[in-house]
C-alpha atoms as a PDB file:
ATOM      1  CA  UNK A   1     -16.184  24.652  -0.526  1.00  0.00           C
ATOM      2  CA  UNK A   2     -14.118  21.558   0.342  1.00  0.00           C
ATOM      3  CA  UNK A   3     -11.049  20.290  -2.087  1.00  0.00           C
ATOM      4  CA  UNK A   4      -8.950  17.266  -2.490  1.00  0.00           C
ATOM      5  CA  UNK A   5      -5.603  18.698  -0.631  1.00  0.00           C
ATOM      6  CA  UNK A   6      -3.824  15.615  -1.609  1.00  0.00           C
ATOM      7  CA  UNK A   7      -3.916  11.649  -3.010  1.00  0.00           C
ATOM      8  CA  UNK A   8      -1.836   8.583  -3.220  1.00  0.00           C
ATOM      9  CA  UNK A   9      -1.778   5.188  -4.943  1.00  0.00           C
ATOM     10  CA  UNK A  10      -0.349   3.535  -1.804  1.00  0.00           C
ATOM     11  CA  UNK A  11       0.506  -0.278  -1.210  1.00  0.00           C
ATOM     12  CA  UNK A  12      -1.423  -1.939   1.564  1.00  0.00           C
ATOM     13  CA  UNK A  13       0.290  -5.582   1.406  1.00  0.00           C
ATOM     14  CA  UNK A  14       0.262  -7.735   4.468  1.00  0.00           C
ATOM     15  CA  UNK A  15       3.857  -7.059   5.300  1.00  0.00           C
ATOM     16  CA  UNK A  16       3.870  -4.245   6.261  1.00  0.00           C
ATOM     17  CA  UNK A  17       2.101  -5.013   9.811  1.00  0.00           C
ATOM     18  CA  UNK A  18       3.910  -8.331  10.775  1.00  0.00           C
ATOM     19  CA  UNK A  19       6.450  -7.922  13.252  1.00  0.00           C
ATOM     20  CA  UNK A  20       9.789  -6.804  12.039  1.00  0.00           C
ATOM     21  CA  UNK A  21      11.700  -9.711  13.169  1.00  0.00           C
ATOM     22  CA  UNK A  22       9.640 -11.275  10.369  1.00  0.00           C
ATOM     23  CA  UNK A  23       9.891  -9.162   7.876  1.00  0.00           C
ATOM     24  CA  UNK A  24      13.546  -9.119   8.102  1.00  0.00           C
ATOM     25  CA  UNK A  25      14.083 -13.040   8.225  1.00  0.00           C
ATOM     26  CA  UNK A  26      11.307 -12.618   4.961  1.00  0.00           C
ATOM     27  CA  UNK A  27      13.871 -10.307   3.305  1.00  0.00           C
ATOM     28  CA  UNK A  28      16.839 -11.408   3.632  1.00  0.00           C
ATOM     29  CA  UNK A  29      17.511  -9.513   6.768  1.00  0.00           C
ATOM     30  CA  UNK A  30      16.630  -6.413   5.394  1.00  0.00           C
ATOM     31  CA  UNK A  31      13.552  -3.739   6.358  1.00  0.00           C
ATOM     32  CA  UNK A  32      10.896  -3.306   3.190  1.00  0.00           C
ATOM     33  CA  UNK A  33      10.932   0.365   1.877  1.00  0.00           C
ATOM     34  CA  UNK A  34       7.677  -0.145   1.927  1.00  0.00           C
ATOM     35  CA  UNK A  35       7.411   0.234   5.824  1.00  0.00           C
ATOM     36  CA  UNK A  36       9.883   2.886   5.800  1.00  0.00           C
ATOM     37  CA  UNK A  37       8.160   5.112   2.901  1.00  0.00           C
ATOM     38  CA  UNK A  38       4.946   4.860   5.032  1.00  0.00           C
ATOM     39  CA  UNK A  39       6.447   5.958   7.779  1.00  0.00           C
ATOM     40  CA  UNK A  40       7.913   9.191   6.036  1.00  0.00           C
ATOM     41  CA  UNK A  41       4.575   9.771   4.364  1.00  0.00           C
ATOM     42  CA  UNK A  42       3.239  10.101   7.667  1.00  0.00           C
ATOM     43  CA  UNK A  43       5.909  12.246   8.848  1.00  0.00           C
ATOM     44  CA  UNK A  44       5.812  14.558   5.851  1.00  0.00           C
ATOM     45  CA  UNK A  45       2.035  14.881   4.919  1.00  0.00           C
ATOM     46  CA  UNK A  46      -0.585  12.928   7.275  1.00  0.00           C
ATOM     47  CA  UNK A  47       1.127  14.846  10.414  1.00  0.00           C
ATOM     48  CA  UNK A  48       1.567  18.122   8.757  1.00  0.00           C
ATOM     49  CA  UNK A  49      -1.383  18.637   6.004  1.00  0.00           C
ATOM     50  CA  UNK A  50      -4.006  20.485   6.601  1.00  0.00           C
ATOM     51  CA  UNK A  51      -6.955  18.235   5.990  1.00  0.00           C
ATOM     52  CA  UNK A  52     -10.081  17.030   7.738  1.00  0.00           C
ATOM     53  CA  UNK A  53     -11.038  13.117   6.590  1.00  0.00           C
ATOM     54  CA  UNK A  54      -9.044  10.537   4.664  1.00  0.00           C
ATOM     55  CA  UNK A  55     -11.291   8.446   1.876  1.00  0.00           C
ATOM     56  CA  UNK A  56      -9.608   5.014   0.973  1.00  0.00           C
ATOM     57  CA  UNK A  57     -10.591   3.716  -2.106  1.00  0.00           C
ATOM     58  CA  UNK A  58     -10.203   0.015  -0.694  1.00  0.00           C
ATOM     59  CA  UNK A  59      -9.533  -2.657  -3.964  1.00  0.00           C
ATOM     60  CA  UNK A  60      -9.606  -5.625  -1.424  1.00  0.00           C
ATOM     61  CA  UNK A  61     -13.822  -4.385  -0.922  1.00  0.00           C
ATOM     62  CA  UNK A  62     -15.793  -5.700  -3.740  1.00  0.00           C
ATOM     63  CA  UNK A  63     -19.668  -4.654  -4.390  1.00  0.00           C
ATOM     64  CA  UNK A  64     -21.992  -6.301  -7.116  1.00  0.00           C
ATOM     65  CA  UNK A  65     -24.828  -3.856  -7.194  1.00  0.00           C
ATOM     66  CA  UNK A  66     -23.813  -0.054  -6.853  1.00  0.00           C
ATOM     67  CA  UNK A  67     -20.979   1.589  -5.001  1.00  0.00           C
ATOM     68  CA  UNK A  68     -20.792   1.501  -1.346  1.00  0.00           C
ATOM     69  CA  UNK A  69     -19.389   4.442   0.744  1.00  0.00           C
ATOM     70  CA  UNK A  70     -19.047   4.014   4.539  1.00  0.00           C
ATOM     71  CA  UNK A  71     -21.419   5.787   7.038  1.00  0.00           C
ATOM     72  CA  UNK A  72     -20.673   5.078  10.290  1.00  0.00           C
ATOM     73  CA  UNK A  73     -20.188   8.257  12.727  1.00  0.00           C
ATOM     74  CA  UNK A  74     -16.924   5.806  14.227  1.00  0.00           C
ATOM     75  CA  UNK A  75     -15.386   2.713  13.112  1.00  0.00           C
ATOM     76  CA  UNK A  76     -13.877   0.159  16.069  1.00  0.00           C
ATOM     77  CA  UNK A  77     -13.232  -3.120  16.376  1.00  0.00           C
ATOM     78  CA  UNK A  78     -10.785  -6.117  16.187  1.00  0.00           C
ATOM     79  CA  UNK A  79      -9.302  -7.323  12.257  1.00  0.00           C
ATOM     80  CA  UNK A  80      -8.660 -10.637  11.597  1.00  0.00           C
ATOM     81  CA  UNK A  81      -8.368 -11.106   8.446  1.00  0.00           C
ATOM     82  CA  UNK A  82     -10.138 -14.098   6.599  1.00  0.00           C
ATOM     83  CA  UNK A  83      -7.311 -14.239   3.488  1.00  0.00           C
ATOM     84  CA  UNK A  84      -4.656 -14.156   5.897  1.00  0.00           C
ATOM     85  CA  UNK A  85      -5.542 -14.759   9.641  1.00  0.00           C
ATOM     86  CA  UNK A  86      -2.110 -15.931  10.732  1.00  0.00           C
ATOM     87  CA  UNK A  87      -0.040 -12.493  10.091  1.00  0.00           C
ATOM     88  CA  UNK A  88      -3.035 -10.157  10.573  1.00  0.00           C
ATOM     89  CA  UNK A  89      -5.015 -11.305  13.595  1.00  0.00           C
ATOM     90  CA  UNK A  90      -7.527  -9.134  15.939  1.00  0.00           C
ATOM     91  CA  UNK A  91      -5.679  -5.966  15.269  1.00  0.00           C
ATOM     92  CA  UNK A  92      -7.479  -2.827  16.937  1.00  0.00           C
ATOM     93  CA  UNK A  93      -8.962  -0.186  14.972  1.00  0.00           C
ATOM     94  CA  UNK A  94     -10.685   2.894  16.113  1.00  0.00           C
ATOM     95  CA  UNK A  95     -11.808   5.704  13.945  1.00  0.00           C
ATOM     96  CA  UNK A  96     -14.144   8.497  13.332  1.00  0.00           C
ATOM     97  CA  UNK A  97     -16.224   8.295  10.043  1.00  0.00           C
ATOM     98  CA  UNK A  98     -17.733  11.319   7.867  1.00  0.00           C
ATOM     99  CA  UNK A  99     -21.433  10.540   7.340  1.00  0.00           C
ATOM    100  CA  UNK A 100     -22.116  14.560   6.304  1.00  0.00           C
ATOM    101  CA  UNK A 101     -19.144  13.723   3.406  1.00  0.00           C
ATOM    102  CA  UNK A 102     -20.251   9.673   2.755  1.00  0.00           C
ATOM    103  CA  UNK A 103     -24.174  11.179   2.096  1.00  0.00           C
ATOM    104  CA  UNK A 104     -22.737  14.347   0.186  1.00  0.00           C
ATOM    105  CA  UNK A 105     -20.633  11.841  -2.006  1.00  0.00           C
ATOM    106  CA  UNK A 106     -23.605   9.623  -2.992  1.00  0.00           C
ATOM    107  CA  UNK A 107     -25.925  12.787  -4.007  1.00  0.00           C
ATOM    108  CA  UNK A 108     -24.296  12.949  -6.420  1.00  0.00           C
ATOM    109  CA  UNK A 109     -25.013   8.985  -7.838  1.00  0.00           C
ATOM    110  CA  UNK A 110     -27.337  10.159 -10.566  1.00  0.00           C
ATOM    111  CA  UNK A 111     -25.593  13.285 -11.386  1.00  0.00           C
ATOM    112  CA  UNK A 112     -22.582  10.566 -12.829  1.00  0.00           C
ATOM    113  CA  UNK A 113     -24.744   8.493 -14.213  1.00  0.00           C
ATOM    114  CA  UNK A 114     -24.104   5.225 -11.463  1.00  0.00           C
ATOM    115  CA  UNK A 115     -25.370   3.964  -8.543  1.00  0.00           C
ATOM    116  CA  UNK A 116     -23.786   5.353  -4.825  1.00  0.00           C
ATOM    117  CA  UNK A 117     -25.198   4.286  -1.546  1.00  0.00           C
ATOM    118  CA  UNK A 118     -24.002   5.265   1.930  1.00  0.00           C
ATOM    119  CA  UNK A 119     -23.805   1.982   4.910  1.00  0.00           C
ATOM    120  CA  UNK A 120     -23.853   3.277   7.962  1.00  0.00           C
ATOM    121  CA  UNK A 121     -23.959  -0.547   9.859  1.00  0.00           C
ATOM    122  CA  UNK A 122     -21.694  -0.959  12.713  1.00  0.00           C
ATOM    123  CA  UNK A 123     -21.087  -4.753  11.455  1.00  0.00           C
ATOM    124  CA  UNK A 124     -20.392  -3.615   7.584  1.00  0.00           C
ATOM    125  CA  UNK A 125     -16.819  -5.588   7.450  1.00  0.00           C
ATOM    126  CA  UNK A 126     -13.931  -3.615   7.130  1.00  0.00           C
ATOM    127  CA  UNK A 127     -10.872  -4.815   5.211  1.00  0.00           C
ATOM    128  CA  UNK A 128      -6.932  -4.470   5.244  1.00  0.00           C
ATOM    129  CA  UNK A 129      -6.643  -2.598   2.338  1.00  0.00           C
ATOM    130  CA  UNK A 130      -7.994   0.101   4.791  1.00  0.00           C
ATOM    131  CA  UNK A 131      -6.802  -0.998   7.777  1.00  0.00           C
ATOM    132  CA  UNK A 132      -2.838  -1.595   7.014  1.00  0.00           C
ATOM    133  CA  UNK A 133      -2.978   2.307   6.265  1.00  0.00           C
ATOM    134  CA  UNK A 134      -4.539   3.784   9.168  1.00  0.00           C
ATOM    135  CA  UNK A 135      -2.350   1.749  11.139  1.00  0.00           C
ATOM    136  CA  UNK A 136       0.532   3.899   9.392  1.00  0.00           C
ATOM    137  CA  UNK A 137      -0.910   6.963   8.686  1.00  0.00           C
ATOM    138  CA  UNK A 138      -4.101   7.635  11.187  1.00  0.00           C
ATOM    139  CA  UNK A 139      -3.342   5.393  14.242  1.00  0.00           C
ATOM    140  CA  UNK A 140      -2.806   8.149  17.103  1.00  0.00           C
ATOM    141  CA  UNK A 141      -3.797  11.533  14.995  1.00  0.00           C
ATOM    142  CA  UNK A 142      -6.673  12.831  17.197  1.00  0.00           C
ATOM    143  CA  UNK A 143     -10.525  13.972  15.184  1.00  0.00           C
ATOM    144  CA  UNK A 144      -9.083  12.674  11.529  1.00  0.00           C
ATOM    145  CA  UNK A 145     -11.664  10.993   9.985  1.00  0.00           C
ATOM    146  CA  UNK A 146     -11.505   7.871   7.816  1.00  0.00           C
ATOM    147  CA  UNK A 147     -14.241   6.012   5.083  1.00  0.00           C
ATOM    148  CA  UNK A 148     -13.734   3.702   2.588  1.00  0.00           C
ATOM    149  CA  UNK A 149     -15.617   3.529  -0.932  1.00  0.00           C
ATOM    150  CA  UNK A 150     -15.350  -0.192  -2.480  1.00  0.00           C
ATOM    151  CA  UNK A 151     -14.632  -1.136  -6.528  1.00  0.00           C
ATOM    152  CA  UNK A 152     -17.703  -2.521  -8.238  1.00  0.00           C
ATOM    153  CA  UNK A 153     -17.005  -5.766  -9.356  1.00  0.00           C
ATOM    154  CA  UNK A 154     -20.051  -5.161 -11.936  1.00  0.00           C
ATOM    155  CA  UNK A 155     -18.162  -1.085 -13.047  1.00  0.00           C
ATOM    156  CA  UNK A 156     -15.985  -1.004 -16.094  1.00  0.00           C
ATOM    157  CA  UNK A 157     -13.551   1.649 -16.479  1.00  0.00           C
ATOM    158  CA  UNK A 158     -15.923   4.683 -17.201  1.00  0.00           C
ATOM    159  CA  UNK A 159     -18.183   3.197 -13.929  1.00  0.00           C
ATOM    160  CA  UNK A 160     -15.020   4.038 -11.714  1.00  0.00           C
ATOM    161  CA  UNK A 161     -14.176   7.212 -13.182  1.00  0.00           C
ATOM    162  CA  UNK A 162     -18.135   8.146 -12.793  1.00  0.00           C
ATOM    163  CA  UNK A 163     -17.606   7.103  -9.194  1.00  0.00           C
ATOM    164  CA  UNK A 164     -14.071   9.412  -8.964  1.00  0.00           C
ATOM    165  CA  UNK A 165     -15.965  12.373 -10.304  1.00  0.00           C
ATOM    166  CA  UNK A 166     -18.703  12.336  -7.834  1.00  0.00           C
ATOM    167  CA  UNK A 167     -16.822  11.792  -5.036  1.00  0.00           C
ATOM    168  CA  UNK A 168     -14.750  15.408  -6.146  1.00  0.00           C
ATOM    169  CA  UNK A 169     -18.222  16.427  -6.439  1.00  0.00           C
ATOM    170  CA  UNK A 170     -19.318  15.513  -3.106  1.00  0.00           C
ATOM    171  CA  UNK A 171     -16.246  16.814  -1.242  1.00  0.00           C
ATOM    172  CA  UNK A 172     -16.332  19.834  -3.059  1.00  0.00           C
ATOM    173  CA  UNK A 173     -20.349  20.519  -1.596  1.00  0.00           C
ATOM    174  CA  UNK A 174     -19.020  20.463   2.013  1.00  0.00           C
ATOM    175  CA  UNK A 175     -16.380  22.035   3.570  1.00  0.00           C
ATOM    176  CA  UNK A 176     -13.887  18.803   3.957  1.00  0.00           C
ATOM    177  CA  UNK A 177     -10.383  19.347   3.087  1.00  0.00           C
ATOM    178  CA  UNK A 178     -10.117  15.359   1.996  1.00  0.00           C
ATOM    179  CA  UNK A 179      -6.835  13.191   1.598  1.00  0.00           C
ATOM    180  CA  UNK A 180      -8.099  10.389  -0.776  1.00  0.00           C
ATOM    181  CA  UNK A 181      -6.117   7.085  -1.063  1.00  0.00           C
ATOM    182  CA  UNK A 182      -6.260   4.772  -3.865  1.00  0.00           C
ATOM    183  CA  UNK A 183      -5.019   1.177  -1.919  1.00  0.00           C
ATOM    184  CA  UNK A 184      -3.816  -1.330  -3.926  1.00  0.00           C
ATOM    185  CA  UNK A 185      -1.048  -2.932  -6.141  1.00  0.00           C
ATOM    186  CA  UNK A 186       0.115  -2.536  -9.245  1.00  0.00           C
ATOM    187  CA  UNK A 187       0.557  -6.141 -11.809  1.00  0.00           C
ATOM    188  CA  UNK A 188      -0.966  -8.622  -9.401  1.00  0.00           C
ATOM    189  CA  UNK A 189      -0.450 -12.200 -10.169  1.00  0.00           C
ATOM    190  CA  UNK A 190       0.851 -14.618  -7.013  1.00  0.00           C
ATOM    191  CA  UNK A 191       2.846 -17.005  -7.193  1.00  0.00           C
ATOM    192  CA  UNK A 192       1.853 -20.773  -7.102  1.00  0.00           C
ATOM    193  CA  UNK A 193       1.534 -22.197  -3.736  1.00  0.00           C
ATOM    194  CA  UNK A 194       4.208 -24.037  -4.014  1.00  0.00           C
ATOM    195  CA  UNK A 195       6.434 -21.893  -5.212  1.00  0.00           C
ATOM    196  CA  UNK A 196       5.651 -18.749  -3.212  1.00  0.00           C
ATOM    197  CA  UNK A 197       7.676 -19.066  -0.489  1.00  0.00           C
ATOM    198  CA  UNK A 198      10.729 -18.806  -2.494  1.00  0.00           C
ATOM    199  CA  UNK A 199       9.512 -15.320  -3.765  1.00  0.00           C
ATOM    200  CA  UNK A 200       9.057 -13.680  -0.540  1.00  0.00           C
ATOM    201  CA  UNK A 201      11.978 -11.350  -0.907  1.00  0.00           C
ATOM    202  CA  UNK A 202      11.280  -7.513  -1.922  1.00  0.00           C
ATOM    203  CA  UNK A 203      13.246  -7.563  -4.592  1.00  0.00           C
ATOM    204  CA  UNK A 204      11.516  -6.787  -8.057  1.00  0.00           C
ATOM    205  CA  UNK A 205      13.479  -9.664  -9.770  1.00  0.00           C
ATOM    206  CA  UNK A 206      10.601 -11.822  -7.686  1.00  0.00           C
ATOM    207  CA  UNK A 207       7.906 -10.458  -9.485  1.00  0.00           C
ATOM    208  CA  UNK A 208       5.613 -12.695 -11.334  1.00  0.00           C
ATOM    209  CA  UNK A 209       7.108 -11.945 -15.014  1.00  0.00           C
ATOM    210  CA  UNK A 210       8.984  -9.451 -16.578  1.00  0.00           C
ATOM    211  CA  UNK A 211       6.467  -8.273 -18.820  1.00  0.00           C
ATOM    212  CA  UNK A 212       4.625  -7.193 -15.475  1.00  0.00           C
ATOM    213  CA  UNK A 213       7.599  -5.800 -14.055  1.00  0.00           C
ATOM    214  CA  UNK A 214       8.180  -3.491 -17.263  1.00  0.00           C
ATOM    215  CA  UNK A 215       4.957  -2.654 -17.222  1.00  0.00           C
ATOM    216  CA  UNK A 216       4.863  -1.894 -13.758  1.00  0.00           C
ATOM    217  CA  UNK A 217       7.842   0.466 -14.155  1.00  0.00           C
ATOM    218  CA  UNK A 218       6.843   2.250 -17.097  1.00  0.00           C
ATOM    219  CA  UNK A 219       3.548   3.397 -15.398  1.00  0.00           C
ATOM    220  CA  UNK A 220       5.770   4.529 -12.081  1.00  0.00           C
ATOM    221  CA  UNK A 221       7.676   6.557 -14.405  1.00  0.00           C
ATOM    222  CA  UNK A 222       4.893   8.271 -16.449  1.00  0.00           C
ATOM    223  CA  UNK A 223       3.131   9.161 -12.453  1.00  0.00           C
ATOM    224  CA  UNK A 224       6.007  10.466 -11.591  1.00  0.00           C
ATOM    225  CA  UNK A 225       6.271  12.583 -15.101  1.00  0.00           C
ATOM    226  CA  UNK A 226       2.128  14.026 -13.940  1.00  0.00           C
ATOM    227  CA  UNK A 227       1.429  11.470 -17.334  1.00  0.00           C
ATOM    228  CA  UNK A 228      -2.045  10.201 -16.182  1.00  0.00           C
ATOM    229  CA  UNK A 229      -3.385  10.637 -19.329  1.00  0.00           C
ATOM    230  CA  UNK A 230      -0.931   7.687 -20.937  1.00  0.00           C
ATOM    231  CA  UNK A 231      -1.719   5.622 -17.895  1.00  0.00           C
ATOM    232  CA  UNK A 232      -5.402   5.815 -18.586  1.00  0.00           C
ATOM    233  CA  UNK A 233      -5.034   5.388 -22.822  1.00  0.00           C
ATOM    234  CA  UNK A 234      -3.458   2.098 -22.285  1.00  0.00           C
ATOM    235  CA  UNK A 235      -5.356   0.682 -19.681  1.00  0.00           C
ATOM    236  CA  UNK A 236      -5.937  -2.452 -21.731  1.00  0.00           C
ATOM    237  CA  UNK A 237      -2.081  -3.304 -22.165  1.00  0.00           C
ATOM    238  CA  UNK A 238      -1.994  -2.831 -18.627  1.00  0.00           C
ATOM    239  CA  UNK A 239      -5.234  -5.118 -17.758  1.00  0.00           C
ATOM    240  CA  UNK A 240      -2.805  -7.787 -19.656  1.00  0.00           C
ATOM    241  CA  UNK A 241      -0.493  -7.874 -16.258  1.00  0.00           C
ATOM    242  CA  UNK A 242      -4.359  -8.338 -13.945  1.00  0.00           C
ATOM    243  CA  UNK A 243      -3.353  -5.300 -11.775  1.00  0.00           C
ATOM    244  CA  UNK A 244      -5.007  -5.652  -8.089  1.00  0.00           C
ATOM    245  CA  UNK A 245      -8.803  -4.722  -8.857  1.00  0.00           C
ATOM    246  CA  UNK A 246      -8.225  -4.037 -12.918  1.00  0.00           C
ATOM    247  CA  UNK A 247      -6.399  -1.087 -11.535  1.00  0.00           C
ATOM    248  CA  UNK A 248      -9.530   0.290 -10.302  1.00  0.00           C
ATOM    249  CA  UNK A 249      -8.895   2.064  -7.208  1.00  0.00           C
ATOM    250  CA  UNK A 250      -6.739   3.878  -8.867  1.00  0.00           C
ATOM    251  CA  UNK A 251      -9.461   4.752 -11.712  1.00  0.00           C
ATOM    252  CA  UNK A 252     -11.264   6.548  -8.980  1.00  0.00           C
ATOM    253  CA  UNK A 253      -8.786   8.689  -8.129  1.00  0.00           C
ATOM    254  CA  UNK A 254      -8.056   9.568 -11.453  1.00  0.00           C
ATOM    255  CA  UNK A 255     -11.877  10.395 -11.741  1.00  0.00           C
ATOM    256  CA  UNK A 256     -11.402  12.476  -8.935  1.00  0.00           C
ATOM    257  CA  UNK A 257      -8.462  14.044  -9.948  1.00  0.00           C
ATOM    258  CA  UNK A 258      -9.241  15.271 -13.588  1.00  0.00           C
ATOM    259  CA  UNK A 259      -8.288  12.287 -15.020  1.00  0.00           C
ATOM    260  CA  UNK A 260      -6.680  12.815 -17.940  1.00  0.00           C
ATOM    261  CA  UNK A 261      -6.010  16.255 -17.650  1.00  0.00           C
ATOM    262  CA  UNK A 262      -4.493  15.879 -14.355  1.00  0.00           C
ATOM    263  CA  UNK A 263      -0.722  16.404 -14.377  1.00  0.00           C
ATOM    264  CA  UNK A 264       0.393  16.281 -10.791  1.00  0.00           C
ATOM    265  CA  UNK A 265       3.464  14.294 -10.794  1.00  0.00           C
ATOM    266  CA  UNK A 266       4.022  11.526  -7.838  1.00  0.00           C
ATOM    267  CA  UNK A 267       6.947  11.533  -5.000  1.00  0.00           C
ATOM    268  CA  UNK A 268       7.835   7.813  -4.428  1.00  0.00           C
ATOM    269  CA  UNK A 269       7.931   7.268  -1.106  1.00  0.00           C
ATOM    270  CA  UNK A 270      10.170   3.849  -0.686  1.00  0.00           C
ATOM    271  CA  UNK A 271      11.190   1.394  -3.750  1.00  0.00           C
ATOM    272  CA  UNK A 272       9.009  -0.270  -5.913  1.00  0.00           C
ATOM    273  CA  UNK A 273       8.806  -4.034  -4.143  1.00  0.00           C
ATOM    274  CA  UNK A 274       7.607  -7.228  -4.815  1.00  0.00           C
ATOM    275  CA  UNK A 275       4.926  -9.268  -2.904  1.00  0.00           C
ATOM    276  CA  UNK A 276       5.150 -12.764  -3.596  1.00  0.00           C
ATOM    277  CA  UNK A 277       4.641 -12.206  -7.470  1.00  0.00           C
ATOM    278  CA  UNK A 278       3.039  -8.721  -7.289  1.00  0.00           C
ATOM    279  CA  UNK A 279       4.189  -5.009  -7.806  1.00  0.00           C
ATOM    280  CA  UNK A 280       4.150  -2.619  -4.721  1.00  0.00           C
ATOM    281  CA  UNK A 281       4.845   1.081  -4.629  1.00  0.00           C
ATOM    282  CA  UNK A 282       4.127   4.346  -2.489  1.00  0.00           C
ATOM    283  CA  UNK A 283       3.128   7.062  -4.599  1.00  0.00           C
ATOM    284  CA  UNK A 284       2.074  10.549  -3.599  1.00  0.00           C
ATOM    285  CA  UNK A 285       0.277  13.519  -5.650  1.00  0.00           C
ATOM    286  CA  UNK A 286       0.514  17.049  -4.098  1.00  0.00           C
ATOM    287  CA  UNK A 287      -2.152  18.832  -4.905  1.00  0.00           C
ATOM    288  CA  UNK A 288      -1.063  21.638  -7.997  1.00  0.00           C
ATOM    289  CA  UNK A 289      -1.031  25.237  -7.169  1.00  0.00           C
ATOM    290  CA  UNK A 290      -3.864  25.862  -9.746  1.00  0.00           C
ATOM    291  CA  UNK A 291      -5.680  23.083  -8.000  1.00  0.00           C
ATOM    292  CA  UNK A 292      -7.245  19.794  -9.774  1.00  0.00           C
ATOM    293  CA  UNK A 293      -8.903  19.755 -13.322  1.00  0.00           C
ATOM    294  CA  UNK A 294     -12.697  19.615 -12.343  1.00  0.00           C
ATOM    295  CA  UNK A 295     -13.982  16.056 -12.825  1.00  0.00           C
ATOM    296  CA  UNK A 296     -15.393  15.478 -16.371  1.00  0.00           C
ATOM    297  CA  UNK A 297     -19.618  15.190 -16.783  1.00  0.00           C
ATOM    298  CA  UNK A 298     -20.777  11.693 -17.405  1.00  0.00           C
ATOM    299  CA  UNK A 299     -23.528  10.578 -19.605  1.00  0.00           C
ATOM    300  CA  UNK A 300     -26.406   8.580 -18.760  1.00  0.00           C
ATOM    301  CA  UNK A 301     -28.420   8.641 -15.614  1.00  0.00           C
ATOM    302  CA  UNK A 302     -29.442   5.649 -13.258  1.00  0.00           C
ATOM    303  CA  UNK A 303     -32.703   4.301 -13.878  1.00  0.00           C
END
């Protein structure tokens, strides 16, 4: 029987993967704790946990129709990215994927009550919210495999839990130990064009408002106090701040997780950080002794 061994709500901005020279004349000559947090998560868990295949939940990939869950037996290529191209240009990638855990995920579609369908096209795109990651935590760990799952832009709240607790589902019918990453930011509103440049700095007193900022913080605070049920009850103050996705990558993983019931606390891994108006942090769940509250049953089947 497979089991979530561990999850994060992890930070995937751009930063992170220009060279440091720029990031340091970006931040007022100072490294992001971003960069550095990734680089002790990797030290502490992706290159000592025991675990067989990494699922991002990727905010930046947006479906209409169902849920998508990648297929491919390996993932390589260059990234450019189309939001971005200057700072992230044809950056290698090269990756085994998990077809036996992407098809296992999606039996489980009607189960939940939504829709679930595994791609296994070499030329599906790939995106940085996946990318900037492996390039921390997978580039150069030999046989770990990596798939992404997008948000719906269609799903409400209860459509990403549904997908959170079939995906425990799935990886509980193999025999993966899994390592499932919800990538994306918290508040998420940019700065104007031409303003932005002045609000490059990591310091939180550059994000967007202080009402995001607050709200930002308190949620940090109730993660690391294992308080996922109060994160998910006020959801709808929090939509109020447009967190990356409406928050939804990291609905999965509370779906996943047990959602409310789940009390594993988070380790912050760096400071929380701005990004040119938004609010960045590196949080990671160990999994509890007991092991994760089995995901809830949803209503409803798919037509």
């Amino acid at each position: 029987m497979g089991e979530i061994v561990g999850a994060g709500l992890l930070a995937h901005v751009p930063t992170i993967v220009l060279p440091r020279e720029t990031r340091l004349e970006l931040n007022e000559g100072k490294e992001i704790t971003l960069v550095t947090g990734l680089r002790e998560l990797r030290a502490e868990v992706f290159d000592r946990a025991d675990y067989d295949t990494v699922v991002v939940l990727d905010s930046h990939w947006a479906t209409t129709v169902e849920f998508v869950v990648t297929a491919q037996r390996r993932r390589a290529g260059l990234y450019t990215s189309e939001e971005l191209p200057r700072g992230m240009c044809r950056m290698p990638y090269d990756f085994p994927g998990d077809p036996e855990l992407a098809h296992a995920i999606a039996s489980f579609a009607g189960r939940h009550g939504t829709w679930i369908t595994p791609i296994d096209d070499d030329y599906l795109p790939i995106y940085y919210a996946t990318v900037n990651l492996w390039k921390y935590l997978g580039e150069g760990l030999t046989g770990k495999r990596w798939l992404s799952i997008g948000v719906c832009q269609t799903g409400d709240m209860e459509d990403h839990l549904r997908l959170g607790r079939a995906l425990a589902d799935g990886i509980a019918a193999t025999d993966r130990k899994v390592l499932v990453i919800a990538s994306g930011a918290l508040s998420h509103t940019f700065w104007p064009l031409r303003e932005l440049r002045d609000h490059e700095a990591s310091d939180p007193a550059h994000i967007f408002s202080a009402g995001a900022r607050e709200a930002d913080l308190e949620r940090i605070a109730w993660f690391k106090r294992g308080r996922h049920d109060r994160v998910l009850e006020t959801m709808p103050d929090f939509w109020r701040f447009k967190p990356e996705a409406r928050f939804s990558h990291y609905l999965m993983l509370a779906g996943a997780l047990g959602e409310s019931a789940c009390t594993a606390p988070a380790r912050q891994y760096g400071e929380y950080e701005n990004s040119v108006g938004t609010g960045q942090a590196l949080l990671w769940f160990d999994r509890p002794a007991g092991g994760w509250t089995a995901p809830r049953p949803s209503r409803g089947a798919p037509a």
